[in-house]
N, C-alpha and C. Protein backbone atom coordinates (compact mmCIF):
# COMPACT_ATOMS: atom_id res chain seq x y z
N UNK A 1 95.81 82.68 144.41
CA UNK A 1 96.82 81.90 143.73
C UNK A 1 98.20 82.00 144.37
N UNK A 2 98.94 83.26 144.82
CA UNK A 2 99.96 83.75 145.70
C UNK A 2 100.21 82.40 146.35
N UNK A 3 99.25 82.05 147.33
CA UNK A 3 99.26 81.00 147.98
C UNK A 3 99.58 79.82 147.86
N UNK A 4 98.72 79.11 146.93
CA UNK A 4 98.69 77.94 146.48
C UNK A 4 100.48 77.37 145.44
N UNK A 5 100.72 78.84 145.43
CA UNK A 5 101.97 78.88 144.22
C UNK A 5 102.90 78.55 145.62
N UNK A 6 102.87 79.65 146.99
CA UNK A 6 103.32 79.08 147.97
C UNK A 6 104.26 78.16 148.44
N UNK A 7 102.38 77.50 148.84
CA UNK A 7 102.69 76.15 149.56
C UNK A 7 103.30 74.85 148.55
N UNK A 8 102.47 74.81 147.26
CA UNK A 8 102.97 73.35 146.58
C UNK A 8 104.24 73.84 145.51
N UNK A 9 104.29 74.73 145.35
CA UNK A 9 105.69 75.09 144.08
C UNK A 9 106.73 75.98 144.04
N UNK A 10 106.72 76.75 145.50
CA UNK A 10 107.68 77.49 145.64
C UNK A 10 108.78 76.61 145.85
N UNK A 11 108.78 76.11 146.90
CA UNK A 11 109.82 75.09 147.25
C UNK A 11 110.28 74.10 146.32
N UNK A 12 109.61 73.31 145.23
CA UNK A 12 110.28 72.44 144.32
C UNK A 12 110.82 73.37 143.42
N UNK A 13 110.59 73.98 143.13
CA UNK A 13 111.08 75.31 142.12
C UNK A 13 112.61 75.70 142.42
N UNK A 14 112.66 75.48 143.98
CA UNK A 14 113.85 75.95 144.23
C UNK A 14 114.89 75.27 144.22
N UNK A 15 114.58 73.95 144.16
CA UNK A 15 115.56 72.90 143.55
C UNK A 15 115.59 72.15 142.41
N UNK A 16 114.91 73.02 141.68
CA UNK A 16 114.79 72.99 140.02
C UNK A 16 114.07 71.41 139.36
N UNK A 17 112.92 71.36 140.18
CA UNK A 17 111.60 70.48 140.02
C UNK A 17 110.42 70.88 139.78
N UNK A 18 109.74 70.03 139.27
CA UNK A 18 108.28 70.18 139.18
C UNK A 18 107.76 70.16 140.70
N UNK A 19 106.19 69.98 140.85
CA UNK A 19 105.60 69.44 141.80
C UNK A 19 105.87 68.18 141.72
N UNK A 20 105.62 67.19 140.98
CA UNK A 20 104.95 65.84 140.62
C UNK A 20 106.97 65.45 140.92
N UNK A 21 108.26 66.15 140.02
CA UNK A 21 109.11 65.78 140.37
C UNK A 21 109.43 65.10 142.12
N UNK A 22 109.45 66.73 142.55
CA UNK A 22 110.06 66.70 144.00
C UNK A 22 109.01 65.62 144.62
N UNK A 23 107.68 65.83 144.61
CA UNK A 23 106.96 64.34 145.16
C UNK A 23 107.03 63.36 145.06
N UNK A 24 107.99 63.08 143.72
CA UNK A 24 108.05 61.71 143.33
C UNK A 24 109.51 61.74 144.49
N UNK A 25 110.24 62.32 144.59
CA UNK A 25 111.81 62.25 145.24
C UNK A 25 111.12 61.65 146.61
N UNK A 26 110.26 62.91 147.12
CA UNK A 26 109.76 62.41 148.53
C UNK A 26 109.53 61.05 148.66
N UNK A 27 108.74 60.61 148.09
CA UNK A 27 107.87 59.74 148.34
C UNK A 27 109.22 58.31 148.35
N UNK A 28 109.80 58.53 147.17
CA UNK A 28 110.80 57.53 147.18
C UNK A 28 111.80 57.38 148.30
N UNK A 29 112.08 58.87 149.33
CA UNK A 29 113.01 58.87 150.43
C UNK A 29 112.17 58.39 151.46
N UNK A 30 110.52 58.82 151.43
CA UNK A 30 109.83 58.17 152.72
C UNK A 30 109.94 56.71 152.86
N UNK A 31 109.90 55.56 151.20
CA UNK A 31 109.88 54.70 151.38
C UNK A 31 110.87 54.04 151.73
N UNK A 32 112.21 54.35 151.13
CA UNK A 32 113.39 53.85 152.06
C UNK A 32 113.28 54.11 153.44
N UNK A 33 112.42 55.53 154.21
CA UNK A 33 113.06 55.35 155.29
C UNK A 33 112.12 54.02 156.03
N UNK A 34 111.18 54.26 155.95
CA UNK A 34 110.34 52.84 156.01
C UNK A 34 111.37 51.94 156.00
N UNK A 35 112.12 51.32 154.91
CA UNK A 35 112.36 50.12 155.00
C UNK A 35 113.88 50.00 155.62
N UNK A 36 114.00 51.20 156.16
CA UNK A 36 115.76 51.54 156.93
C UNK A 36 114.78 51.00 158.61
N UNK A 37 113.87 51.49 158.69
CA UNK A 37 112.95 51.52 159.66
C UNK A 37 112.73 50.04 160.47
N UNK A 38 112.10 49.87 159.31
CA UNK A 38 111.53 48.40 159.63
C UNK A 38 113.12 46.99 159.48
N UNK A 39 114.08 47.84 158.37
CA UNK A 39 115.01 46.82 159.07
C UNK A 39 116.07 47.03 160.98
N UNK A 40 115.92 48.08 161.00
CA UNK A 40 116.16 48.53 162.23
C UNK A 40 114.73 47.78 163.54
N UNK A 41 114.41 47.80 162.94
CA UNK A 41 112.99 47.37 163.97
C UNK A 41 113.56 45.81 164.25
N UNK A 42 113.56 45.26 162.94
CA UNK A 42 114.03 43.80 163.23
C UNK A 42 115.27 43.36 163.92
N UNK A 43 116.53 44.41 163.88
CA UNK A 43 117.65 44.05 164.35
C UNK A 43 117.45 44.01 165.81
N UNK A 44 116.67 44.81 166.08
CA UNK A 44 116.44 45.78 167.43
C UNK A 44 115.80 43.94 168.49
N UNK A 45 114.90 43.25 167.82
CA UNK A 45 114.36 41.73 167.92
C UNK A 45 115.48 40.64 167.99
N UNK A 46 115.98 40.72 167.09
CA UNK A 46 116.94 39.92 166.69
C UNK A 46 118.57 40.14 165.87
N UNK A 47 119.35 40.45 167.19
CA UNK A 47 120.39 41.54 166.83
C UNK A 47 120.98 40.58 165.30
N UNK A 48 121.37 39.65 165.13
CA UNK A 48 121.78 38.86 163.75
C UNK A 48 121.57 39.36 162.87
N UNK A 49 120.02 39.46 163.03
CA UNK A 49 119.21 39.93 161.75
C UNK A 49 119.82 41.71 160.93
N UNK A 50 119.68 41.89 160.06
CA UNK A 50 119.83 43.10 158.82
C UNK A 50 121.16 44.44 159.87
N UNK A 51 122.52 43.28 160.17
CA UNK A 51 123.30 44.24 161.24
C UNK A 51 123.35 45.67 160.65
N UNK A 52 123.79 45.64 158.94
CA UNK A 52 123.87 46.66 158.80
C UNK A 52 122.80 47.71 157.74
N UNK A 53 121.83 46.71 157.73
CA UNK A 53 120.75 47.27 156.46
C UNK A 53 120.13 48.86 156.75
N UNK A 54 120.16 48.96 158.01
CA UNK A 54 119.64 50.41 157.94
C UNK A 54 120.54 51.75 157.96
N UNK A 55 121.66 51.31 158.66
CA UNK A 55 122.87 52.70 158.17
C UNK A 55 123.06 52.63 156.75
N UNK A 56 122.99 51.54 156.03
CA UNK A 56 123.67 51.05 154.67
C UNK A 56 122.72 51.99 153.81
N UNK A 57 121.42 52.10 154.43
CA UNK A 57 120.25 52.65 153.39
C UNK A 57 120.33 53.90 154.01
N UNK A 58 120.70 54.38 155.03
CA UNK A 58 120.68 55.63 155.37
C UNK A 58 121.82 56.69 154.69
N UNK A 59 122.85 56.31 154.78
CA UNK A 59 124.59 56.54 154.11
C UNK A 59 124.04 56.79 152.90
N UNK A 60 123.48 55.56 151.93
CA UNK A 60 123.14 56.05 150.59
C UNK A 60 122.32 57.05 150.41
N UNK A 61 121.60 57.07 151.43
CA UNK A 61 120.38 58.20 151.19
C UNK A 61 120.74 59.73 151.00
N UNK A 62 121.63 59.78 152.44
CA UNK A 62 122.72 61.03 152.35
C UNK A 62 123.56 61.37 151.08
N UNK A 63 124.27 60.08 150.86
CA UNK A 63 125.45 60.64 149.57
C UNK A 63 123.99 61.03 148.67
N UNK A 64 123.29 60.50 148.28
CA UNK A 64 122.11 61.30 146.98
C UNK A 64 121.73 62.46 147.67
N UNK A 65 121.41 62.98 148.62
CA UNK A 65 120.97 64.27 149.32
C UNK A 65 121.86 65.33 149.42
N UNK A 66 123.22 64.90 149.48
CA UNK A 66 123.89 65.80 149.13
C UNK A 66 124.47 66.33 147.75
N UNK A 67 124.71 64.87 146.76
CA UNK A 67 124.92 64.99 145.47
C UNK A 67 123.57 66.39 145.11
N UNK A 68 122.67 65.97 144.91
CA UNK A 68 121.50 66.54 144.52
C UNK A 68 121.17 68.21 145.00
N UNK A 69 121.41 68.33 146.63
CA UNK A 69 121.82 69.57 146.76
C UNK A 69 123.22 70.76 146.34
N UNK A 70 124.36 70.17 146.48
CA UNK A 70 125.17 69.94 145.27
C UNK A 70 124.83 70.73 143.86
N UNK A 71 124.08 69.85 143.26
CA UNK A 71 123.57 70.46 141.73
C UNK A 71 122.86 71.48 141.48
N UNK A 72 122.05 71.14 142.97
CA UNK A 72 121.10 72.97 142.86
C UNK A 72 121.81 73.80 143.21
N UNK A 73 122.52 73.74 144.23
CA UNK A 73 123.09 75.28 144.40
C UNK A 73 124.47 75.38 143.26
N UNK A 74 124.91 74.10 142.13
CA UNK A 74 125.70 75.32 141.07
C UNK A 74 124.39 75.66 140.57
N UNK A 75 123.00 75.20 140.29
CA UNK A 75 122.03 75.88 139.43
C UNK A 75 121.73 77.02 139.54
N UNK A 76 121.58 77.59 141.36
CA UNK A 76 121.30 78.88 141.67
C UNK A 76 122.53 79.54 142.18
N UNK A 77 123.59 79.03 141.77
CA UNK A 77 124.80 79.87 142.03
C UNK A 77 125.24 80.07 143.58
N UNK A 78 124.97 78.96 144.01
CA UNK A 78 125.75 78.37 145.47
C UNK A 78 124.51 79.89 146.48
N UNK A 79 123.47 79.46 145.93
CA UNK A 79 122.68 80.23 147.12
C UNK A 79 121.86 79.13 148.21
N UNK A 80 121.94 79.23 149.49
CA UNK A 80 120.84 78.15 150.04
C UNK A 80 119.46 77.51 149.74
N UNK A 81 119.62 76.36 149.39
CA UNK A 81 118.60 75.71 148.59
C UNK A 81 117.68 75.02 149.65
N UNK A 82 117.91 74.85 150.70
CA UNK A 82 116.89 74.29 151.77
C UNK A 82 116.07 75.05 152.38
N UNK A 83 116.44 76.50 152.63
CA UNK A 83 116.05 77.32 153.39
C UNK A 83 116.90 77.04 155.15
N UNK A 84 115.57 76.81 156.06
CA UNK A 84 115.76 76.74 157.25
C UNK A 84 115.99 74.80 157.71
N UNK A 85 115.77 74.38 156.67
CA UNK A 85 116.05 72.63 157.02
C UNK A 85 117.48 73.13 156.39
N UNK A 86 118.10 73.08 156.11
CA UNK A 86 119.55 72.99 155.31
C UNK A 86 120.33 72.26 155.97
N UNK A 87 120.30 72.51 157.41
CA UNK A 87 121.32 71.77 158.25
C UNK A 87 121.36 70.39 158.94
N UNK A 88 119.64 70.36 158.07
CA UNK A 88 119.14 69.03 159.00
C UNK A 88 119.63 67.64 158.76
């Protein structure tokens, strides 16, 4: 069990989530980046096209990534909440 507590719940735990929470976060940042992605893909074709749709979705992504880290560390009293990604 050590393990399993680990790999899927140590880490959401530490930013004061469930499993099912923090997966739901993921899943919602993978899909923006997808679509930061794919509008970048298109500009990249046709510079006109979405000039600024993918910094625009990226910028927002950040201000929530930091708001949110932010909240955990007053939760755990300004201790590092990423671990070794923190800086990424």
């Amino acid at each position: 069990m050590p393990f399993l507590d680990r790999v899927f719940l140590a880490h959401p735990r530490t930013v004061g989530e469930s499993y099912l929470e923090h997966g739901t976060f993921a899943l919602r940042i993978a899909a923006r980046l997808l679509m930061a992605g794919m509008a970048a893909l298109l500009h990249a074709i046709v510079p006109c096209l979405c000039e600024t749709t993918a910094s625009r979705i990226i910028l927002a992504m950040n201000a929530e990534i930091v708001a949110r880290r932010a909240k955990a560390n007053q939760a755990q009293g300004a201790a590092p909440v990423f671990g070794f990604a923190e800086y990424i």
